[in-house]
C-alpha atoms as a PDB file:
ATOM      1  CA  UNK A   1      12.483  41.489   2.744  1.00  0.00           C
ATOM      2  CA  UNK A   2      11.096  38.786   0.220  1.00  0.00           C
ATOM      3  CA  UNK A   3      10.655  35.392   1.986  1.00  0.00           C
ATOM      4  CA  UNK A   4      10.298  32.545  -0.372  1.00  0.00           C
ATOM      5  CA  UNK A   5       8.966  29.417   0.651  1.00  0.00           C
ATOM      6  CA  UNK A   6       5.914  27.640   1.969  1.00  0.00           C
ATOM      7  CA  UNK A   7       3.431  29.325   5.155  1.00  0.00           C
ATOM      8  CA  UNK A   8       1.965  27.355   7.750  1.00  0.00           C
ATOM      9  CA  UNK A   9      -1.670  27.024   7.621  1.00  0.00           C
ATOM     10  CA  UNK A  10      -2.839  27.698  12.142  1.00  0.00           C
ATOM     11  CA  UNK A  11      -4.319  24.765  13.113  1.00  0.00           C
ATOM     12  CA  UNK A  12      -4.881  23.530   9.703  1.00  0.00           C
ATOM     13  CA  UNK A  13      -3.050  20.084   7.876  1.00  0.00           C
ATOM     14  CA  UNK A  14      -0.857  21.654   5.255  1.00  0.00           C
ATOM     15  CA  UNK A  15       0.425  24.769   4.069  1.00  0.00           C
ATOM     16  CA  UNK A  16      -0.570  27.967   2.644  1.00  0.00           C
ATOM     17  CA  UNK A  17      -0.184  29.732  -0.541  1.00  0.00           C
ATOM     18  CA  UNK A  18       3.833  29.715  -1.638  1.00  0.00           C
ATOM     19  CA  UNK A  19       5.148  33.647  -0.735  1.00  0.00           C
ATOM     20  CA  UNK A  20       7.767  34.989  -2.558  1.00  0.00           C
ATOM     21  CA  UNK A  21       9.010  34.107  -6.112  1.00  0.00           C
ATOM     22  CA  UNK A  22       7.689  30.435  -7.238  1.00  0.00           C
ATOM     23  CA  UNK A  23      10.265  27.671  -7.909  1.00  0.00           C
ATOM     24  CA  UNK A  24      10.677  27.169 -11.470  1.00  0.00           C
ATOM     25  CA  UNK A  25      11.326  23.163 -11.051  1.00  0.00           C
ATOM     26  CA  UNK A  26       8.904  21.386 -13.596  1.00  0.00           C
ATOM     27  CA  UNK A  27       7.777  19.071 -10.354  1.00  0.00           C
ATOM     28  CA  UNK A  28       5.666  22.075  -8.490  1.00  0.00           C
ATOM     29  CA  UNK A  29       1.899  22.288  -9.400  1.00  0.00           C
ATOM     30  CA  UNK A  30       1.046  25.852 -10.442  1.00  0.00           C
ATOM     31  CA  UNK A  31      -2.223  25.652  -8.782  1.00  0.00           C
ATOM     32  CA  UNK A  32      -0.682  24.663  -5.239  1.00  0.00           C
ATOM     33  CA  UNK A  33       1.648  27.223  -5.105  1.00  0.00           C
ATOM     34  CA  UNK A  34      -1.029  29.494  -5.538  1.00  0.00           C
ATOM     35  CA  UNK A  35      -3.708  28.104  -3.407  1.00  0.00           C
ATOM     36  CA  UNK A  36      -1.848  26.210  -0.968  1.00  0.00           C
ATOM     37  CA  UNK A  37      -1.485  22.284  -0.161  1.00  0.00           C
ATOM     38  CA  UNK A  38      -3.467  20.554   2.139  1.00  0.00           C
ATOM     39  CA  UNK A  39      -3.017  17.138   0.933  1.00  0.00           C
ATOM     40  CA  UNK A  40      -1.913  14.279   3.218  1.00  0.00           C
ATOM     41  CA  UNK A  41       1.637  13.833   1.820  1.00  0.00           C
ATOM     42  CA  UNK A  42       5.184  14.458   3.446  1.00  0.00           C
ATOM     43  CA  UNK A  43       6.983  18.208   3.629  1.00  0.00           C
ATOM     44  CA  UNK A  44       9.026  17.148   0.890  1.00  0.00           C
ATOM     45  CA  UNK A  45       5.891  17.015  -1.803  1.00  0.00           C
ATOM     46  CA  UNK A  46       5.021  19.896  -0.829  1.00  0.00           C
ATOM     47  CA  UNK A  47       3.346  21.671  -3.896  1.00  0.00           C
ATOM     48  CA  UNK A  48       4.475  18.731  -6.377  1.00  0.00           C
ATOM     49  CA  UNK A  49       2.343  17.118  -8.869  1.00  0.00           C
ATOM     50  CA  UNK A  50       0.662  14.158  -8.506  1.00  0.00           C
ATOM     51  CA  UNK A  51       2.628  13.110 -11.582  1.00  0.00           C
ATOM     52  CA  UNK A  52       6.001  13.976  -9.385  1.00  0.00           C
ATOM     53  CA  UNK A  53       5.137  12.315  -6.473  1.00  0.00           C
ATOM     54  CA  UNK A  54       4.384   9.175  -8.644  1.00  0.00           C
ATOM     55  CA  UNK A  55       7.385   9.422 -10.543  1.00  0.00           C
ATOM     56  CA  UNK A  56       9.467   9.840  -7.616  1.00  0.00           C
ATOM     57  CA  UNK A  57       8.043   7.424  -5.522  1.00  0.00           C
ATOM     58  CA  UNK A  58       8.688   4.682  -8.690  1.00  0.00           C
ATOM     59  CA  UNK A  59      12.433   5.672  -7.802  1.00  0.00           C
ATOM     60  CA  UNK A  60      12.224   4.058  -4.522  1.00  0.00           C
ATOM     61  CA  UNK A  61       9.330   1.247  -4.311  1.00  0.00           C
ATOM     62  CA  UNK A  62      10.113  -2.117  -2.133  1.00  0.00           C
ATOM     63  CA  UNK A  63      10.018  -5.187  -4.333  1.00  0.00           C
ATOM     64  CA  UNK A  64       6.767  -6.730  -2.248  1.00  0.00           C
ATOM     65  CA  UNK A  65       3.379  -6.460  -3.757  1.00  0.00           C
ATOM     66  CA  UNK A  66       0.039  -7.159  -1.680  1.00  0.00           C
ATOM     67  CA  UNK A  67      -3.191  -8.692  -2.848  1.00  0.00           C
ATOM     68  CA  UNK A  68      -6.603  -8.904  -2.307  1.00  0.00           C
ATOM     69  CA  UNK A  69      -8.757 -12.049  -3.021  1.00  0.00           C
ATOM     70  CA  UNK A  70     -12.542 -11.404  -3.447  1.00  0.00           C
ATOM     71  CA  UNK A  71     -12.615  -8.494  -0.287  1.00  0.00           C
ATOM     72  CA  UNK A  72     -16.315  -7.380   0.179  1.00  0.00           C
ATOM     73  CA  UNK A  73     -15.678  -4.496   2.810  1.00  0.00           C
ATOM     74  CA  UNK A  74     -14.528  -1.531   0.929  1.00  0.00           C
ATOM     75  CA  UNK A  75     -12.925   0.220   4.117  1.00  0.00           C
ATOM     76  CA  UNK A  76     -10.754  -2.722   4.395  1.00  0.00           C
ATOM     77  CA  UNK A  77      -9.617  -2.305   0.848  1.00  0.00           C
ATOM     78  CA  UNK A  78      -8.676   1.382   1.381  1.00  0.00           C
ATOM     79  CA  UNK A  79      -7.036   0.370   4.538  1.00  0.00           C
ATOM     80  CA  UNK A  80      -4.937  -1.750   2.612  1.00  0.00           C
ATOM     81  CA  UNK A  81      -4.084   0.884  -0.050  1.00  0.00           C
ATOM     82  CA  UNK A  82      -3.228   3.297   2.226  1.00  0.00           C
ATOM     83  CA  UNK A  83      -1.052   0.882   4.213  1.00  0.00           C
ATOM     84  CA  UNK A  84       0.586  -0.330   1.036  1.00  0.00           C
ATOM     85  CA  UNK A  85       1.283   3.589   0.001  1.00  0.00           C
ATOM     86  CA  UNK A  86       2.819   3.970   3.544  1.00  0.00           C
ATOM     87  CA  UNK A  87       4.885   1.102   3.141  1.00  0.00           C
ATOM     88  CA  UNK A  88       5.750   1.878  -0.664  1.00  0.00           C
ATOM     89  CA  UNK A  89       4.815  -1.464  -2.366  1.00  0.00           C
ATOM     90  CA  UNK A  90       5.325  -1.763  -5.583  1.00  0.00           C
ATOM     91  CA  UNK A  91       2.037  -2.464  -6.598  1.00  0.00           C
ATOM     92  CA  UNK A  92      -1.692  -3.413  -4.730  1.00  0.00           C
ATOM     93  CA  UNK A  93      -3.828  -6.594  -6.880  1.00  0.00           C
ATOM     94  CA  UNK A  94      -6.972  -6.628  -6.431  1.00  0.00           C
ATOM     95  CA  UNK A  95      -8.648 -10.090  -7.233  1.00  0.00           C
ATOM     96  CA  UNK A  96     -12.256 -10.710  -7.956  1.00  0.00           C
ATOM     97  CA  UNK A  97     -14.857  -7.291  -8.025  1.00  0.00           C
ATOM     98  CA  UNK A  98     -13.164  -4.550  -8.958  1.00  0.00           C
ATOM     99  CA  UNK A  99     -15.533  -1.882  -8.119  1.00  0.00           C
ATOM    100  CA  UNK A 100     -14.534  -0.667  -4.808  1.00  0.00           C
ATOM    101  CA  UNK A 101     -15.271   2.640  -2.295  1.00  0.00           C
ATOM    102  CA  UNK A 102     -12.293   4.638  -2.691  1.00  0.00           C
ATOM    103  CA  UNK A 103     -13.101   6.618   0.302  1.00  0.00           C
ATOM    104  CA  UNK A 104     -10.688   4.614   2.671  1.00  0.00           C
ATOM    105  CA  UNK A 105      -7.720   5.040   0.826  1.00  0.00           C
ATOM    106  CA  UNK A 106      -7.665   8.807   1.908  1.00  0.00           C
ATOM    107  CA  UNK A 107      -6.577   9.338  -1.196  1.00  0.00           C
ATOM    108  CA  UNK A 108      -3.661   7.327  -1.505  1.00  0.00           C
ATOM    109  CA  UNK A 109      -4.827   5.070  -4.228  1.00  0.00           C
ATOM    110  CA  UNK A 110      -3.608   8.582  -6.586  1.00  0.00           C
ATOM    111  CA  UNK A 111       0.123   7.685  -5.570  1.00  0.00           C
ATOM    112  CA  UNK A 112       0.164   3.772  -5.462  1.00  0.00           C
ATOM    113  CA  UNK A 113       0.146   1.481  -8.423  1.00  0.00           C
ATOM    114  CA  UNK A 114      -3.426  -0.691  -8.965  1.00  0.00           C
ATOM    115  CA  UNK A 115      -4.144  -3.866 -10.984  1.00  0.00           C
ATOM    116  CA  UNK A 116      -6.888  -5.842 -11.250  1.00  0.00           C
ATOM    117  CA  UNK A 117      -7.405  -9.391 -11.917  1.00  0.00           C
ATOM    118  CA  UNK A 118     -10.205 -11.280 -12.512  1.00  0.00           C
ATOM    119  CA  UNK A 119      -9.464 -14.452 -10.593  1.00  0.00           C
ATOM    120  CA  UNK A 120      -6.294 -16.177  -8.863  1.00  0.00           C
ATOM    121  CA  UNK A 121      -5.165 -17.949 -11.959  1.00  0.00           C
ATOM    122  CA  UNK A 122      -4.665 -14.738 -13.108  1.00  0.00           C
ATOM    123  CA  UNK A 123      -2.729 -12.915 -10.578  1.00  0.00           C
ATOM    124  CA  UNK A 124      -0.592 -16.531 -10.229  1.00  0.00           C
ATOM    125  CA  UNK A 125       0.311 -16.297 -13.879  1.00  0.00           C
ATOM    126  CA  UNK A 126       0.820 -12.550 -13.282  1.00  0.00           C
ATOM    127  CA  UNK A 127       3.346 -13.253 -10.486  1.00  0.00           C
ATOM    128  CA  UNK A 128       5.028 -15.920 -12.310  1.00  0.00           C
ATOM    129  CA  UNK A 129       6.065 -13.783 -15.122  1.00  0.00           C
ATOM    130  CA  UNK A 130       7.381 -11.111 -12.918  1.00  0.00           C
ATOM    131  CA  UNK A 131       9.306 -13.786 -10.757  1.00  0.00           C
ATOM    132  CA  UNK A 132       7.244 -12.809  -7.444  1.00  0.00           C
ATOM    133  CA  UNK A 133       6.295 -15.981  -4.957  1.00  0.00           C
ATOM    134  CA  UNK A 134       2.792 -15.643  -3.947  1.00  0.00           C
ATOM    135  CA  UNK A 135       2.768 -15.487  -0.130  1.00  0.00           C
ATOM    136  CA  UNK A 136      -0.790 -16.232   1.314  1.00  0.00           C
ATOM    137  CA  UNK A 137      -1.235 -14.560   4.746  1.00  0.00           C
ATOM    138  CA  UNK A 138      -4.011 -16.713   6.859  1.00  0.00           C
ATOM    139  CA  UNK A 139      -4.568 -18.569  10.080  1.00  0.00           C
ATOM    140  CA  UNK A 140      -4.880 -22.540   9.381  1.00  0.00           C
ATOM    141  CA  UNK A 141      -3.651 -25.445   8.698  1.00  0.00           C
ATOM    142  CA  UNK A 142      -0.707 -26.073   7.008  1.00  0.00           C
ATOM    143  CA  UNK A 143       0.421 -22.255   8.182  1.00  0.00           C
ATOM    144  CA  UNK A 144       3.662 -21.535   9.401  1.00  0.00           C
ATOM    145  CA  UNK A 145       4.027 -18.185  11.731  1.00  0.00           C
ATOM    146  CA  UNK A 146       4.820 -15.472   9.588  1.00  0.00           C
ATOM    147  CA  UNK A 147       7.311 -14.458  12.976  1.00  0.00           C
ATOM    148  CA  UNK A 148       9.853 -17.144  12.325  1.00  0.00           C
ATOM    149  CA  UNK A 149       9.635 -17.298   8.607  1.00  0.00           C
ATOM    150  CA  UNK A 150      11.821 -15.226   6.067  1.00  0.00           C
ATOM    151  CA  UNK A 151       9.258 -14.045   3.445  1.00  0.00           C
ATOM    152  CA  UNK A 152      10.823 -13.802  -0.373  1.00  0.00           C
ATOM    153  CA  UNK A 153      12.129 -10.522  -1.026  1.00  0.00           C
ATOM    154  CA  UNK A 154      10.313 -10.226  -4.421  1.00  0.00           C
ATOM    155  CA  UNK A 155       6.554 -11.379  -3.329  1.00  0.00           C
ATOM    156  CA  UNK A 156       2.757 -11.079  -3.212  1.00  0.00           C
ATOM    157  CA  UNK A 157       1.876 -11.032  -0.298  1.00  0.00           C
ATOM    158  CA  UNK A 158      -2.069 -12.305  -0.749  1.00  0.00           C
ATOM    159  CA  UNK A 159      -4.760 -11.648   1.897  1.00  0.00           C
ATOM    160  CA  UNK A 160      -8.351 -13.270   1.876  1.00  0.00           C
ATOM    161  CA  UNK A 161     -12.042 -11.586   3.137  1.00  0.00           C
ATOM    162  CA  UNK A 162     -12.471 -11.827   6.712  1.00  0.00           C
ATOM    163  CA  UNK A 163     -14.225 -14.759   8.037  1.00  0.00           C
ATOM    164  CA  UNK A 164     -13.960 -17.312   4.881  1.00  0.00           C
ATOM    165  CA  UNK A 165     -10.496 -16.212   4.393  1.00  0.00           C
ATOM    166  CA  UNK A 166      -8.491 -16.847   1.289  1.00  0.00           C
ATOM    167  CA  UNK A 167     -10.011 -19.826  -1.315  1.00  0.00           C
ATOM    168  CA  UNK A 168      -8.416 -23.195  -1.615  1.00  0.00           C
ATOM    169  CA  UNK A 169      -7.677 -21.987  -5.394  1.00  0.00           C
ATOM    170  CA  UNK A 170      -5.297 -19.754  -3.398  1.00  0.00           C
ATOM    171  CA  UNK A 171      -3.682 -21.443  -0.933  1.00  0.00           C
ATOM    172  CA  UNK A 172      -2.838 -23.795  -3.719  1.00  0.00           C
ATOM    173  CA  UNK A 173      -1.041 -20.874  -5.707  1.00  0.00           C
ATOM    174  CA  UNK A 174       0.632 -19.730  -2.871  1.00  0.00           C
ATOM    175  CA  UNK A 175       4.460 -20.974  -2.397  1.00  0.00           C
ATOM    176  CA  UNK A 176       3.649 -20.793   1.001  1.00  0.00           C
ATOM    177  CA  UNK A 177       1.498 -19.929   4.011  1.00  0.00           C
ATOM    178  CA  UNK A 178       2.296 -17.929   6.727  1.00  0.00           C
ATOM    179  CA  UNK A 179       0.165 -16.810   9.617  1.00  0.00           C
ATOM    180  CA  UNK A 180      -0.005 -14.270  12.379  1.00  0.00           C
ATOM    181  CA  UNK A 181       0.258 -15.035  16.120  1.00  0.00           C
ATOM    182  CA  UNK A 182      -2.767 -14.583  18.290  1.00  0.00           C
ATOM    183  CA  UNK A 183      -3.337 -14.737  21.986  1.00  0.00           C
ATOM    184  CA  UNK A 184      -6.444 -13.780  22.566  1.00  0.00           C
ATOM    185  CA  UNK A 185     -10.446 -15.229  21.882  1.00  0.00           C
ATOM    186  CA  UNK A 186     -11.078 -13.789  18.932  1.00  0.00           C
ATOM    187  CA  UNK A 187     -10.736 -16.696  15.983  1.00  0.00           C
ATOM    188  CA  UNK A 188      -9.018 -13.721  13.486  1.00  0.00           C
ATOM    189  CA  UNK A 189      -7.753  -9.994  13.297  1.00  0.00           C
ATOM    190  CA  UNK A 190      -9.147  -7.497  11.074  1.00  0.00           C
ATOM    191  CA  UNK A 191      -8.164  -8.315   7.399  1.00  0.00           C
ATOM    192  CA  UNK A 192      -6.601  -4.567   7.059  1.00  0.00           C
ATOM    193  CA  UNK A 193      -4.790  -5.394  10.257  1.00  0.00           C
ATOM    194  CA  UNK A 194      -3.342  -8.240   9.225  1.00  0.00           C
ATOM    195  CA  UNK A 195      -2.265  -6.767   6.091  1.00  0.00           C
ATOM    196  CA  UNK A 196      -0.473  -4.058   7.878  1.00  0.00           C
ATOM    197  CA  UNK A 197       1.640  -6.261   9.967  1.00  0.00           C
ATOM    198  CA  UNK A 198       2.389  -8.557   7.304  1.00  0.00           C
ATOM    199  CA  UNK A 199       3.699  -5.609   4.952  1.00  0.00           C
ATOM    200  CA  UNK A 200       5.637  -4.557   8.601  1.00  0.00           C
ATOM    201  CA  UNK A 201       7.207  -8.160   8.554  1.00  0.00           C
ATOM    202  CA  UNK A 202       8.551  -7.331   5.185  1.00  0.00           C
ATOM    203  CA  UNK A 203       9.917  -4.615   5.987  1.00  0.00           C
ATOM    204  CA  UNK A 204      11.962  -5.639   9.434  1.00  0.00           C
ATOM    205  CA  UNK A 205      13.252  -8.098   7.471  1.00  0.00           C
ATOM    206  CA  UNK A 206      14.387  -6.150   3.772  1.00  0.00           C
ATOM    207  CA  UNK A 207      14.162  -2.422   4.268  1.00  0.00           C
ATOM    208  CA  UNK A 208      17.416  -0.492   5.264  1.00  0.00           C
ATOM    209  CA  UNK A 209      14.897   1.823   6.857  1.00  0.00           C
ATOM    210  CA  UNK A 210      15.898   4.833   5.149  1.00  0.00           C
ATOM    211  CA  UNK A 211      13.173   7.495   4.537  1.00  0.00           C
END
């Protein structure tokens, strides 16, 4: 009996070669189905094209955008990207150098939208002409806990480099500041960290949850 339909790789992330007849749906990567996929996505891109997966993802993306001012660790800014993919923001901004190790991202930075900007005027300018409020995330004066605060539905939410944090150019941009509660010694959390649990916030408060 023919069986159609993806095989199990043993101990392996992914699946084998497709057995059976191929789908004829535009959406499945020739290539793939032949080879098999071992690429960190969901079952249900299985096979697909980047191109698909892009496509279809564009069908569903959360109206929050995150930002990156002037980041100098390069595992931070593929934490962020692959956070941001997980959490399907509509687009990552990356302020300042844009030459960064893509290596963190596992890959992710193929499935979620990237712009650069050259400086916080820019991205500001950016964000007003899409109607997004730029959120700065950082510990500080001013700050009010990102816990008891309703964040914008359509935002930025921008993060700074670990220990200098964001610039005052940005926190004057920003149409607001939120921070994140800490208990312990340490002075701040890991800038990818933070990210993550802002982008969480964000979605607690605005996501049906429906995946």
């Amino acid at each position: 009996m023919e069986v159609a339909g993806p095989t199990e790789w043993g101990g392996s992330l992914g699946v084998g070669p497709w057995e059976g007849s191929w789908p004829e749906d535009p959406r499945y990567d020739p290539e793939l189905l032949a080879h098999g996929d071992r690429r960190n996505v969901v079952d249900r891109y299985r096979y697909w094209t980047v191109e698909a997966i892009v496509a279809d993802l564009d069908t569903r993306r959360h109206p929050f955008h995150v930002a990156i001012e002037n980041w100098q660790h390069d595992l931070n800014i593929g934490t962020v990207v692959r956070t941001a993919n997980a959490f399907l923001a509509a687009e990552v901004h990356i302020v300042g150098r844009r030459r960064w190790n893509r290596r963190g991202a596992m890959i992710t930075d193929k499935y979620q939208h990237l712009r650069h900007h050259s400086d916080v005027p820019a991205l500001a300018a950016h964000a007003a002409q899409e109607g997004l409020a730029l959120v700065a995330v950082d510990n500080g004066p001013g700050s009010v806990p990102i816990e008891a605060t309703e964040l914008p539905e359509r935002c930025v939410l921008l993060f700074g480099q670990e220990g200098p944090g964001l610039t005052p150019e940005a926190h004057a941009a920003a149409a607001v500041t939120v921070s994140i509660a800490q208990f312990g010694s340490t002075r701040s959390i890991n800038a990818g960290v933070a990210a993550g649990i802002a982008m969480h916030t964000w979605i607690r408060q605005h996501s049906a949850l429906e995946v």
